[in-house]
N, C-alpha and C. Protein backbone atom coordinates (compact mmCIF):
# COMPACT_ATOMS: atom_id res chain seq x y z
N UNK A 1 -18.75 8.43 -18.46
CA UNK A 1 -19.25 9.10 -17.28
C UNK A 1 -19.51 8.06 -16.18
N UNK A 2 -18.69 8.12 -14.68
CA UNK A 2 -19.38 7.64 -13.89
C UNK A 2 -21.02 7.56 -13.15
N UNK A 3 -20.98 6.38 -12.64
CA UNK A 3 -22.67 6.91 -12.18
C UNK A 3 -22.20 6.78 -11.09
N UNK A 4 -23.64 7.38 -10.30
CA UNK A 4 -23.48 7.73 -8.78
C UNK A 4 -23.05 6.61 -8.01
N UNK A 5 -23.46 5.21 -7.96
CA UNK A 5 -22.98 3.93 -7.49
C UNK A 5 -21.54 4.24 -7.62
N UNK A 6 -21.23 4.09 -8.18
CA UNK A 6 -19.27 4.07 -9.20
C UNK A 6 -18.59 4.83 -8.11
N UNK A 7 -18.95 6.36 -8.11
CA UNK A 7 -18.85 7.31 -7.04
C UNK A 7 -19.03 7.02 -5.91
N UNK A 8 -20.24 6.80 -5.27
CA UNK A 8 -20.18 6.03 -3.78
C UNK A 8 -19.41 4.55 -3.71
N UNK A 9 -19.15 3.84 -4.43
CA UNK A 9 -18.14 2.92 -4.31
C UNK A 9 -17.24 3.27 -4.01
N UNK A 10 -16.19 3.90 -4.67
CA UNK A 10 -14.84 4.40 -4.80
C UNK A 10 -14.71 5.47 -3.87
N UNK A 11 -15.83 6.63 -3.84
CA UNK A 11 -15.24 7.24 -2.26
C UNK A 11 -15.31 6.24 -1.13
N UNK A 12 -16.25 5.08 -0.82
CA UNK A 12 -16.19 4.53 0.44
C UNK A 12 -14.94 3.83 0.79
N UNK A 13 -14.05 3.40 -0.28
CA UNK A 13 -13.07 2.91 -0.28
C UNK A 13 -12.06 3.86 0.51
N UNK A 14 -11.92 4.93 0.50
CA UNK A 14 -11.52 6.28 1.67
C UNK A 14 -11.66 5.76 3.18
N UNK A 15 -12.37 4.71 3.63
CA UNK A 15 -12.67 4.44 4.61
C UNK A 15 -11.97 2.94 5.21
N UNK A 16 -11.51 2.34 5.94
CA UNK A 16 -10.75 1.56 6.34
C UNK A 16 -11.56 0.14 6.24
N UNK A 17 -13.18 0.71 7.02
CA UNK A 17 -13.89 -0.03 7.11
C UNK A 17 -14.47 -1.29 5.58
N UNK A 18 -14.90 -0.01 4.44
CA UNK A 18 -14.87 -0.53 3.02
C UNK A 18 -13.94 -1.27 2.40
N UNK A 19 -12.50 -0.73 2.72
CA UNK A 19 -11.49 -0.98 1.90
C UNK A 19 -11.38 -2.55 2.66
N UNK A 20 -11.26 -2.85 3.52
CA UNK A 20 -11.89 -4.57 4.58
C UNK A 20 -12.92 -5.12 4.14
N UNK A 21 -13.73 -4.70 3.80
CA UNK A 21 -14.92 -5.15 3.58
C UNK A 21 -15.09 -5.87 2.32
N UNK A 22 -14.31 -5.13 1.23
CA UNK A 22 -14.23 -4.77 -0.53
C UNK A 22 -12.69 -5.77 -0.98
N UNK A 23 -12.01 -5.99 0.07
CA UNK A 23 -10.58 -6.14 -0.28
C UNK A 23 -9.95 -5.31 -1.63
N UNK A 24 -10.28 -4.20 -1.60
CA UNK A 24 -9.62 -3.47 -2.40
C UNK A 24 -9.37 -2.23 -1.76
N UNK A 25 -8.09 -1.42 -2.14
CA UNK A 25 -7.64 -0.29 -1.91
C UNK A 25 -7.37 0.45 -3.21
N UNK A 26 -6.95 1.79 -2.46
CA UNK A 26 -6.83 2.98 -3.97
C UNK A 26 -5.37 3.71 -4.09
N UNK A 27 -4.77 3.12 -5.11
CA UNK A 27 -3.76 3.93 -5.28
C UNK A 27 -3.52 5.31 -6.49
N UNK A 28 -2.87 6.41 -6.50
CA UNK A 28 -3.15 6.91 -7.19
C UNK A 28 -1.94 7.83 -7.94
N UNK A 29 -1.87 8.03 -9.15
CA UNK A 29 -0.55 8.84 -9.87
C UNK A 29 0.02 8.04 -10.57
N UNK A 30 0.68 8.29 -11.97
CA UNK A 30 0.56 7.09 -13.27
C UNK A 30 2.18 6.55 -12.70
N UNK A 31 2.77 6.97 -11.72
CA UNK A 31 4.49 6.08 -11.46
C UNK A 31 4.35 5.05 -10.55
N UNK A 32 2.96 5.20 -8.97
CA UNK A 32 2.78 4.13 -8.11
C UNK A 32 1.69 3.20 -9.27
N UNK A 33 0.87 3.45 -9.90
CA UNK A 33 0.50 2.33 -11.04
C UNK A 33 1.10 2.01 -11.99
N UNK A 34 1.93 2.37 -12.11
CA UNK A 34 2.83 1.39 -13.06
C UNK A 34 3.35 0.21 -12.57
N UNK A 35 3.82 0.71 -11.30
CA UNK A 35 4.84 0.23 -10.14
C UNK A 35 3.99 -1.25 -10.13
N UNK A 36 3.06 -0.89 -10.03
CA UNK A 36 1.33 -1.77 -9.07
C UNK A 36 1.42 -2.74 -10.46
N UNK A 37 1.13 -2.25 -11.68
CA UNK A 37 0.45 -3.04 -12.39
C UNK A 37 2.32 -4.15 -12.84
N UNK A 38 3.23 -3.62 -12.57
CA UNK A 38 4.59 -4.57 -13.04
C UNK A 38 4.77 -5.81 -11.57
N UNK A 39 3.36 -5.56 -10.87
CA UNK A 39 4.26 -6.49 -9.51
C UNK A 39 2.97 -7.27 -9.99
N UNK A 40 3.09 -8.50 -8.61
CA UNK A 40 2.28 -9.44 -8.55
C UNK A 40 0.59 -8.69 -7.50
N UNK A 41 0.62 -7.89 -7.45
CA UNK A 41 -0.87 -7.13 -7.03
C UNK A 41 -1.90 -7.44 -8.17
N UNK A 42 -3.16 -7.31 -7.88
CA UNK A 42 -4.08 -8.26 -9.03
C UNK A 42 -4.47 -6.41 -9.54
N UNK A 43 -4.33 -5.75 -10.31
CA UNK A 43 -5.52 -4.16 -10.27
C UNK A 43 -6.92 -4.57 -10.72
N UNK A 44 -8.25 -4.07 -9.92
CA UNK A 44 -9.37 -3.91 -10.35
C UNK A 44 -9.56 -3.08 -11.23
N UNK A 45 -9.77 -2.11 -11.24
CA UNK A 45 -9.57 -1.22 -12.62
C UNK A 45 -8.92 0.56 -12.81
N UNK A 46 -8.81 0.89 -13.82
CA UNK A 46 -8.36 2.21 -13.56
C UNK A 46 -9.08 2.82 -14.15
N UNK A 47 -9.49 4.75 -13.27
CA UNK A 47 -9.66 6.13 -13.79
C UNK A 47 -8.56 7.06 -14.06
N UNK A 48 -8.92 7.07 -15.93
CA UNK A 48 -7.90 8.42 -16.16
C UNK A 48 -8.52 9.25 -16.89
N UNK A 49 -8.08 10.75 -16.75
CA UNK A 49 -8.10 11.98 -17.47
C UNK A 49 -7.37 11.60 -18.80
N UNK A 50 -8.42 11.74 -20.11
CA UNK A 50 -8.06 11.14 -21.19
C UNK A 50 -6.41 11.84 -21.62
N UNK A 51 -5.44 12.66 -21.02
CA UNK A 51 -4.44 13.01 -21.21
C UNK A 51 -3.45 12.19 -20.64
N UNK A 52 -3.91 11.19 -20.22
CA UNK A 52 -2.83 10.33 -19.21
C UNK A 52 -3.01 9.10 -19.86
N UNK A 53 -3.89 8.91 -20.81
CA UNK A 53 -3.92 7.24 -21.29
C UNK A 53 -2.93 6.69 -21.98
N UNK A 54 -2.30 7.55 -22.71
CA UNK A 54 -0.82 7.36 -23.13
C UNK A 54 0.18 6.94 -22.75
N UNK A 55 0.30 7.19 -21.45
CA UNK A 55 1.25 6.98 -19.80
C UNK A 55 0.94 5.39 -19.25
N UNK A 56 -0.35 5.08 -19.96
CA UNK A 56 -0.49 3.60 -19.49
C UNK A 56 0.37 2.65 -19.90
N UNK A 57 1.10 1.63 -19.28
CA UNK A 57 1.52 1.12 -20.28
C UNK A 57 0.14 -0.47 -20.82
N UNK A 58 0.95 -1.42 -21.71
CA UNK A 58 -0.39 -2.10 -22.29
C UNK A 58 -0.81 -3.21 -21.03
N UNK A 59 -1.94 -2.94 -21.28
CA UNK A 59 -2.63 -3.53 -19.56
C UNK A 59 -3.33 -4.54 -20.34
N UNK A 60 -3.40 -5.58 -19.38
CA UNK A 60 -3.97 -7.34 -18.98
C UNK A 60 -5.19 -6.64 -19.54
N UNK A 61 -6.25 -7.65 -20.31
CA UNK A 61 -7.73 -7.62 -20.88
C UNK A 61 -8.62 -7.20 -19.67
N UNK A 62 -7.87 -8.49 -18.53
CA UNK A 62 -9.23 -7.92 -17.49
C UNK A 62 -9.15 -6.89 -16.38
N UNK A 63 -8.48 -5.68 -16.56
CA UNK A 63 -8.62 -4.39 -16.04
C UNK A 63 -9.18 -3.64 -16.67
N UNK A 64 -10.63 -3.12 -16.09
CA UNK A 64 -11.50 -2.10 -16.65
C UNK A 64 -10.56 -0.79 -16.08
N UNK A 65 -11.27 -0.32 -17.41
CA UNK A 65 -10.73 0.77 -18.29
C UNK A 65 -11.59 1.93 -17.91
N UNK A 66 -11.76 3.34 -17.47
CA UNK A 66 -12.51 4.16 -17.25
C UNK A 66 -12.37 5.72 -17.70
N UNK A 67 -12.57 5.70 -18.67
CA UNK A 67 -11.95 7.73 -18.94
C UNK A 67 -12.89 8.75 -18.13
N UNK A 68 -12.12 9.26 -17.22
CA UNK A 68 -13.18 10.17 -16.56
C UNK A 68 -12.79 11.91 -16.85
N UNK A 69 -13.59 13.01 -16.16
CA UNK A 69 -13.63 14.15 -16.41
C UNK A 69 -12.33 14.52 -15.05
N UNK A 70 -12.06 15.91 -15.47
CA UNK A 70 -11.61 16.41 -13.91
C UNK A 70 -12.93 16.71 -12.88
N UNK A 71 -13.57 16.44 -13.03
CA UNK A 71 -15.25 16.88 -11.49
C UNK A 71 -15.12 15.65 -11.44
N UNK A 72 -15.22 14.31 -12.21
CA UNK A 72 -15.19 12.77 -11.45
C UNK A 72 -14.18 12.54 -10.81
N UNK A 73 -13.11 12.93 -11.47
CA UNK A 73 -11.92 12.50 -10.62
C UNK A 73 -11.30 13.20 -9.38
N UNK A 74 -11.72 14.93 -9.21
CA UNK A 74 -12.10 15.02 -8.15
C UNK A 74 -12.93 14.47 -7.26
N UNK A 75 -14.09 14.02 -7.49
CA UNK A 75 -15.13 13.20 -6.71
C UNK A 75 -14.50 11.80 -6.25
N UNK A 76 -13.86 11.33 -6.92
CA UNK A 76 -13.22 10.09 -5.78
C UNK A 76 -11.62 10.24 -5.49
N UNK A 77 -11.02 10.64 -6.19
CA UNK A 77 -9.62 11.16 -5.35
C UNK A 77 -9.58 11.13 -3.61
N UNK A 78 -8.61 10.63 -3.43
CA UNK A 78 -8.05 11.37 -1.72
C UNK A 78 -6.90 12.60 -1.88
N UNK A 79 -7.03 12.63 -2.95
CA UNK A 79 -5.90 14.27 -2.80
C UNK A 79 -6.55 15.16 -2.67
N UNK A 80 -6.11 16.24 -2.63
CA UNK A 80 -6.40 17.75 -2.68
C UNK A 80 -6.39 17.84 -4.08
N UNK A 81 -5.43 17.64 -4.91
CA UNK A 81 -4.63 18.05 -6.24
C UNK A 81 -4.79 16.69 -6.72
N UNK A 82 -5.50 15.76 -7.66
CA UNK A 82 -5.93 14.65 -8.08
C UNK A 82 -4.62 14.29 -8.91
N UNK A 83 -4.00 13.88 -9.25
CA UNK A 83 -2.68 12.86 -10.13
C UNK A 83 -3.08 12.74 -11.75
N UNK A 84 -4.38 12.74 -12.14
CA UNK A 84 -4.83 12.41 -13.37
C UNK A 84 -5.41 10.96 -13.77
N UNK A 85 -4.41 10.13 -12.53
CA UNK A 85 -5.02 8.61 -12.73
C UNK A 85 -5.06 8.14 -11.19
N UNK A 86 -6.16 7.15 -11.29
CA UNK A 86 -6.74 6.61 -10.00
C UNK A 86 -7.07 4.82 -10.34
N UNK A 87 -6.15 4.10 -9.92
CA UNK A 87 -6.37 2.88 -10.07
C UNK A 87 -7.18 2.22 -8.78
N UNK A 88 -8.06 0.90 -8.35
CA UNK A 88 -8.56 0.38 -7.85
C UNK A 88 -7.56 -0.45 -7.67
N UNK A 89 -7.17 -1.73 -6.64
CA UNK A 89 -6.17 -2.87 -6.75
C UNK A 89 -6.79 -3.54 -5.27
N UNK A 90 -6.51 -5.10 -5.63
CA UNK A 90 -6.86 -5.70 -5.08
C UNK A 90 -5.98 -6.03 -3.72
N UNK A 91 -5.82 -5.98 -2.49
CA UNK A 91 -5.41 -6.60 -1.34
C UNK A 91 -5.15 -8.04 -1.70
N UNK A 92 -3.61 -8.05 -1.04
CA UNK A 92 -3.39 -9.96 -1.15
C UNK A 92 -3.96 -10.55 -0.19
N UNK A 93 -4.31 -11.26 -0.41
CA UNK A 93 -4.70 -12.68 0.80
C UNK A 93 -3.92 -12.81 1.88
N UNK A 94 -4.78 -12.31 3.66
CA UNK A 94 -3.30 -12.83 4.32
C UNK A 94 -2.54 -13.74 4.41
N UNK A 95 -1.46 -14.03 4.58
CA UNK A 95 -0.65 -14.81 4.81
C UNK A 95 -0.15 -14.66 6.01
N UNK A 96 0.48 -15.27 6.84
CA UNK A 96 1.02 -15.93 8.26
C UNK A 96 2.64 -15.35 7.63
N UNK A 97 3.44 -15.20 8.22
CA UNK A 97 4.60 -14.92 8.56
C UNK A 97 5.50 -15.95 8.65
N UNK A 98 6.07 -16.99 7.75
CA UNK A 98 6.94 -18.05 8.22
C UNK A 98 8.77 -17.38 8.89
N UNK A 99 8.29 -17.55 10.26
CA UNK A 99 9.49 -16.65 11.02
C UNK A 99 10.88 -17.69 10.29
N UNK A 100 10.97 -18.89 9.97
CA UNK A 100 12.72 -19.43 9.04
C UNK A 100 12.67 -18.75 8.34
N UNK A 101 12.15 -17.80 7.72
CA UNK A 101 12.12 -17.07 6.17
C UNK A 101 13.12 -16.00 6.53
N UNK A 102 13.42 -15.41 7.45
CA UNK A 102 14.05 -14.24 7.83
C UNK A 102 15.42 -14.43 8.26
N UNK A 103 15.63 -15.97 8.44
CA UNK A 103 17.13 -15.58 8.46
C UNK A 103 18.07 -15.43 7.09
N UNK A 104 19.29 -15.09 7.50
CA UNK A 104 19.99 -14.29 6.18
C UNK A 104 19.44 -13.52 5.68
N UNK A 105 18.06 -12.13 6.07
CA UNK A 105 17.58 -11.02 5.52
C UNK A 105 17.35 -9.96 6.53
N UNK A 106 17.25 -9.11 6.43
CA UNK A 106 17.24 -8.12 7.38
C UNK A 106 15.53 -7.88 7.27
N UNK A 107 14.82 -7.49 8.28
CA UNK A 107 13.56 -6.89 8.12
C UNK A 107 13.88 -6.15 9.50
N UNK A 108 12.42 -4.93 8.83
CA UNK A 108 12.23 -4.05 9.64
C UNK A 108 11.06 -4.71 10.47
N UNK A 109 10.80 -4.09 12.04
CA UNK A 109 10.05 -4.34 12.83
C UNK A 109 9.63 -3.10 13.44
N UNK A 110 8.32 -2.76 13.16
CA UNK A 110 7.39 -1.44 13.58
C UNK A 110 6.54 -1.70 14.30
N UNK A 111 6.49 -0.58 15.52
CA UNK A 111 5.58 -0.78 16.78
C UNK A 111 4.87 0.60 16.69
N UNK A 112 3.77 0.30 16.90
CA UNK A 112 2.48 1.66 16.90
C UNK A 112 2.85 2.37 16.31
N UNK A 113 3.18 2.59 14.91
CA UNK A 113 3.44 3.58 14.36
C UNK A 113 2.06 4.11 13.31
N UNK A 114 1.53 5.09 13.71
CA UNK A 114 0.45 5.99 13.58
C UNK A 114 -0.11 6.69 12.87
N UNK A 115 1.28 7.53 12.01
CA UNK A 115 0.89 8.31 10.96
C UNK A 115 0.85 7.46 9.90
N UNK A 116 0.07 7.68 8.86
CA UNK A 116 0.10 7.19 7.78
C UNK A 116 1.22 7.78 6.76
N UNK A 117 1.79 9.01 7.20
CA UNK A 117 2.55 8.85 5.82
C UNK A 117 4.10 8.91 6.04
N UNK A 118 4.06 8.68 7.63
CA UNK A 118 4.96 8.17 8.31
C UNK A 118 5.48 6.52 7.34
N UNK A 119 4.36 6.22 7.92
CA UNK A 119 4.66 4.98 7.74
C UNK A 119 4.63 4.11 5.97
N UNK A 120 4.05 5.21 5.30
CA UNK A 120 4.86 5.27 3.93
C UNK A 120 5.95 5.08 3.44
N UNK A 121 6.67 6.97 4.35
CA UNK A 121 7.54 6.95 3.63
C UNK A 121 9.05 5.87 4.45
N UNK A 122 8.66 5.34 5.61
CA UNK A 122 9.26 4.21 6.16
C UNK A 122 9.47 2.94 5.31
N UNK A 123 8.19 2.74 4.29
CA UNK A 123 8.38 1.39 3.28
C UNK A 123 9.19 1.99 1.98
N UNK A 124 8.90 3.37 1.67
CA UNK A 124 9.69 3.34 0.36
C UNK A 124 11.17 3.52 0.87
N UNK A 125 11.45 4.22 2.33
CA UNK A 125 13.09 3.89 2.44
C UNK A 125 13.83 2.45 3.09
N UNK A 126 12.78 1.99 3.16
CA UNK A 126 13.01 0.14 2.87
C UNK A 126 13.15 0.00 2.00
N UNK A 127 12.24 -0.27 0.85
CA UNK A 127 12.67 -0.42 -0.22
C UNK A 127 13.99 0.12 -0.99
N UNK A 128 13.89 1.21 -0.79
CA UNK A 128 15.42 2.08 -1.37
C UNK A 128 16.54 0.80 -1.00
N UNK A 129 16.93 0.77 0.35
CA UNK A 129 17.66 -0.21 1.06
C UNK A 129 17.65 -1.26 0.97
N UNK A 130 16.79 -1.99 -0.05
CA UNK A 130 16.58 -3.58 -0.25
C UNK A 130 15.68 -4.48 0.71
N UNK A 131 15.14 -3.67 1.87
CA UNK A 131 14.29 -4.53 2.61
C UNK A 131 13.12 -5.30 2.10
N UNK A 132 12.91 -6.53 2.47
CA UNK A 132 11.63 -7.01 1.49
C UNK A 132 9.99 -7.71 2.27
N UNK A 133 10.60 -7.69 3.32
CA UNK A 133 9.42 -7.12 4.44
C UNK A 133 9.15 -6.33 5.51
N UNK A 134 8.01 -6.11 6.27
CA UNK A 134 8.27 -5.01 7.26
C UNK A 134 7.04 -5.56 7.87
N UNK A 135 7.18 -5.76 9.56
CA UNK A 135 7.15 -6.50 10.22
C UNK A 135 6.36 -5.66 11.38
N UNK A 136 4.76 -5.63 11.01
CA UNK A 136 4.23 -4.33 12.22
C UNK A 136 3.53 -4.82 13.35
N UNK A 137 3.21 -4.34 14.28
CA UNK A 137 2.46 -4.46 15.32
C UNK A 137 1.25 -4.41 14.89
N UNK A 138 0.09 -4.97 15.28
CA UNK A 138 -1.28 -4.68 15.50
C UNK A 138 -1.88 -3.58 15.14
N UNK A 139 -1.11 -2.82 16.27
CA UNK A 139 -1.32 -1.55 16.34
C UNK A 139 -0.81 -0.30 15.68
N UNK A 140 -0.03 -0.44 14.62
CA UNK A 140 0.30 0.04 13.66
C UNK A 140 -0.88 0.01 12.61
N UNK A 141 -1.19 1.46 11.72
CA UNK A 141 -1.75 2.06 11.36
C UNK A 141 -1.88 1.49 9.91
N UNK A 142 -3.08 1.39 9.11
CA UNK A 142 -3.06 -0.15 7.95
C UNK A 142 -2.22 0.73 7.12
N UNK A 143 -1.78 -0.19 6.37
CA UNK A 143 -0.88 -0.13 5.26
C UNK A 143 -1.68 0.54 4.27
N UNK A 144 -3.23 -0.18 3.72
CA UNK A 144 -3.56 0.36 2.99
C UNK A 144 -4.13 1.55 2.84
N UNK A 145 -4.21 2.60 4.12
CA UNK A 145 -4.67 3.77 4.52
C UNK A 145 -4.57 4.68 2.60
N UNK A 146 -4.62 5.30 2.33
CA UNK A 146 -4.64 5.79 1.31
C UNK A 146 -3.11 7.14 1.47
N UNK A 147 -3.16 7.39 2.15
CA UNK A 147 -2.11 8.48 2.52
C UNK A 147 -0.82 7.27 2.63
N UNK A 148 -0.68 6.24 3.18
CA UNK A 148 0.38 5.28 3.25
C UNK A 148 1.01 4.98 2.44
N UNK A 149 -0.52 4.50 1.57
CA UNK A 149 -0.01 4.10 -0.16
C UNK A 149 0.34 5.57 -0.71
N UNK A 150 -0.12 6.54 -0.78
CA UNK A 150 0.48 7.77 -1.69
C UNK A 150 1.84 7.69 -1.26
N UNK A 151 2.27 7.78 -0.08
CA UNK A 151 3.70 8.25 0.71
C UNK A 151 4.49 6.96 0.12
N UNK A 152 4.00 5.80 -0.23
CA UNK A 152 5.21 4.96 -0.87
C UNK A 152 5.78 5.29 -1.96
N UNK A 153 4.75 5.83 -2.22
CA UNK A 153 5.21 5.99 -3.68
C UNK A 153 5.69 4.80 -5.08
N UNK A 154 5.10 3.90 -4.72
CA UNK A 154 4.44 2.95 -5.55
C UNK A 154 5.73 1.37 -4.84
N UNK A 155 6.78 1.50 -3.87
CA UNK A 155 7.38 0.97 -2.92
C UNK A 155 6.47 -0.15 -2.67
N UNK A 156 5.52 0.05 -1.97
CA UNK A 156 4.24 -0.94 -1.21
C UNK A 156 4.59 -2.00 -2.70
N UNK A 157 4.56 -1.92 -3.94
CA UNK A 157 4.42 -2.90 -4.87
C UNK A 157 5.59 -4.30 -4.75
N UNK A 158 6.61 -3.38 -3.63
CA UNK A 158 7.60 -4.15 -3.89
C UNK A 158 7.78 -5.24 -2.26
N UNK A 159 7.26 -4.36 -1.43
CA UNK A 159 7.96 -5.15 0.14
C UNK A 159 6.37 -5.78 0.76
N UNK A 160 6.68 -6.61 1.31
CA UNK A 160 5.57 -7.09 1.78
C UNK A 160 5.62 -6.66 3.53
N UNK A 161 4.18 -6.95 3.32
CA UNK A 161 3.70 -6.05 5.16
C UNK A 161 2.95 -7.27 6.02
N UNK A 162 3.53 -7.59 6.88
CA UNK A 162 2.66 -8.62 7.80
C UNK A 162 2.71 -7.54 9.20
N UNK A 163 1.37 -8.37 9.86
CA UNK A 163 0.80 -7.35 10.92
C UNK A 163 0.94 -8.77 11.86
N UNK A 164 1.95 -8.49 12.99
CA UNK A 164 1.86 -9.67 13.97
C UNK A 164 2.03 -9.24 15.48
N UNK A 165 1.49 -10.18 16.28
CA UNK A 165 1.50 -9.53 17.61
C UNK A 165 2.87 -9.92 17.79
N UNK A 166 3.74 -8.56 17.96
CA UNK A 166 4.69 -7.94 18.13
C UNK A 166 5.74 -9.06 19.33
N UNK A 167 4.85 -9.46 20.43
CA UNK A 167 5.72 -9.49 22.06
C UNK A 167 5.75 -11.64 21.64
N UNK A 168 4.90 -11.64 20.95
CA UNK A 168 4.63 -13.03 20.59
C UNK A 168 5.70 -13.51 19.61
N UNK A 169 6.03 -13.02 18.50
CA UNK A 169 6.81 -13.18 17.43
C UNK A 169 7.88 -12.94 17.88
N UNK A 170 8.76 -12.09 18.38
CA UNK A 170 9.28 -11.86 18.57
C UNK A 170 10.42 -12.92 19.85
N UNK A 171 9.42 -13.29 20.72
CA UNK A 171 9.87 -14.50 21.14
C UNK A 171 10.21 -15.67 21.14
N UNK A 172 9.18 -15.82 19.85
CA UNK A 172 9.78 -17.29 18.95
C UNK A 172 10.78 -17.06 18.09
N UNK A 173 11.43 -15.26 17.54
CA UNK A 173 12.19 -15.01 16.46
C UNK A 173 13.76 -15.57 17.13
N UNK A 174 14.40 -16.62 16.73
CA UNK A 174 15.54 -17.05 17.05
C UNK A 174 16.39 -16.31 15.45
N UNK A 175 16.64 -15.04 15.51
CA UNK A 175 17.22 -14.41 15.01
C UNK A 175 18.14 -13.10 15.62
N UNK A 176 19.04 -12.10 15.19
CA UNK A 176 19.68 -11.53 15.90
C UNK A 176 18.68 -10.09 15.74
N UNK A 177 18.41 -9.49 17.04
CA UNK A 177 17.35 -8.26 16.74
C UNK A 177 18.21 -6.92 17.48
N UNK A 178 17.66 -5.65 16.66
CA UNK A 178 18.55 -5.13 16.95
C UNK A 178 17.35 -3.60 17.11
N UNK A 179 17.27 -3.32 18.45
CA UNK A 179 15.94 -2.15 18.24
C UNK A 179 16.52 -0.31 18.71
N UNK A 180 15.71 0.23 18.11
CA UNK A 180 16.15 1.77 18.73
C UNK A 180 14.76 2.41 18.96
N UNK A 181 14.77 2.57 20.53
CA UNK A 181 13.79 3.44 20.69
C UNK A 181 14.40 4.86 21.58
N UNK A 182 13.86 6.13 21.03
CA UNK A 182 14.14 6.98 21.19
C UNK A 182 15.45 8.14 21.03
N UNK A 183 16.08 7.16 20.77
CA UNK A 183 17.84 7.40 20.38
C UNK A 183 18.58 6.77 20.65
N UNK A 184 17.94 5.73 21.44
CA UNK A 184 19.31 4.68 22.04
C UNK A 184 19.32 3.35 21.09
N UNK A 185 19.96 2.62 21.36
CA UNK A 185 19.86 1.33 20.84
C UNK A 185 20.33 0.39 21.56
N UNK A 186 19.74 -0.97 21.13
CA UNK A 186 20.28 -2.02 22.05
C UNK A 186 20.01 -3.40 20.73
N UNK A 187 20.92 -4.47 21.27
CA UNK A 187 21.23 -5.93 20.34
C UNK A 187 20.50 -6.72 21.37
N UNK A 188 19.85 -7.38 21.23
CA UNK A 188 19.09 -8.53 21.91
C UNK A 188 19.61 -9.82 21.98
């Protein structure tokens, strides 16, 4: 049984502000944790509905372990319709962007893009495509939003996300860029 702390932890994590604060975010459904726990992401721990523990596969010693009810796992879920499992995972450390890294690879480059599950399902069809970073503005909407991470669909495990001022990078990028806004396109 969770206690009430446990609960106000894990819902505050719902919040942009916590999930900054905590360096941890919430992903949730036993195919994006699998995804999570086979990459280099650190997981804090997981909640499952004792029908899903089976689905785990064998996890590192130091990920706590949590069997919860369906009323707990409604209580910290961001779904409507809860998945059965709810892992905790740790945020990487930022890193800086080494702009030589990008030649001979293609990356995507995103400007204010807003929705969260927009911008999901934008990383898992990167990923589909082999992209292995994605390259946002400021002002683009966090990655770890919880709706972002659902919409990857466990993708986020694979491409990495740097947040750079856009008009800056871009000027030092001595690479070939190639943008479409609105329907048109243009080669730089």
């Amino acid at each position: 049984m969770l206690s009430k702390s446990q609960i106000g932890y894990i819902k505050s994590l719902h919040q942009k502000k916590y999930r900054k604060e905590n360096g941890i975010f919430i992903i949730e459904g036993i195919k994006s944790i699998v995804e999570f726990i086979q990459s280099s992401y650190q997981i804090h721990s997981i909640y499952y509905l004792a029908q899903y523990q089976s689905l785990l596969p064998n996890l590192p010693a130091n990920i706590k372990l949590f069997e919860v009810n369906n009323a707990e796992l409604d209580k910290i879920s961001t779904l409507q319709t809860p998945q059965g499992v709810l892992a905790l995972v740790h945020t990487p450390k930022s890193r800086s962007l080494d702009i030589s890294s990008l030649k001979g690879t293609f990356s995507l480059v995103l400007d204010g893009v807003q929705d969260p599950g927009n911008l999901g399902t934008i990383i898992r069809t990167a990923d589909w495509f082999g992209f292995k970073q994605i390259i946002c503005s400021n002002n683009t909407v966090e990655v770890y939003n919880p709706k972002t991470v659902q919409a990857t669909m466990g993708s986020l495990s694979r491409v990495n996300i740097y947040y750079e001022d856009l008009s800056a990078f871009l000027k030092d990028a001595k690479v070939p860029i190639f943008w479409s806004c609105s329907g048109w396109h243009k080669y730089l």
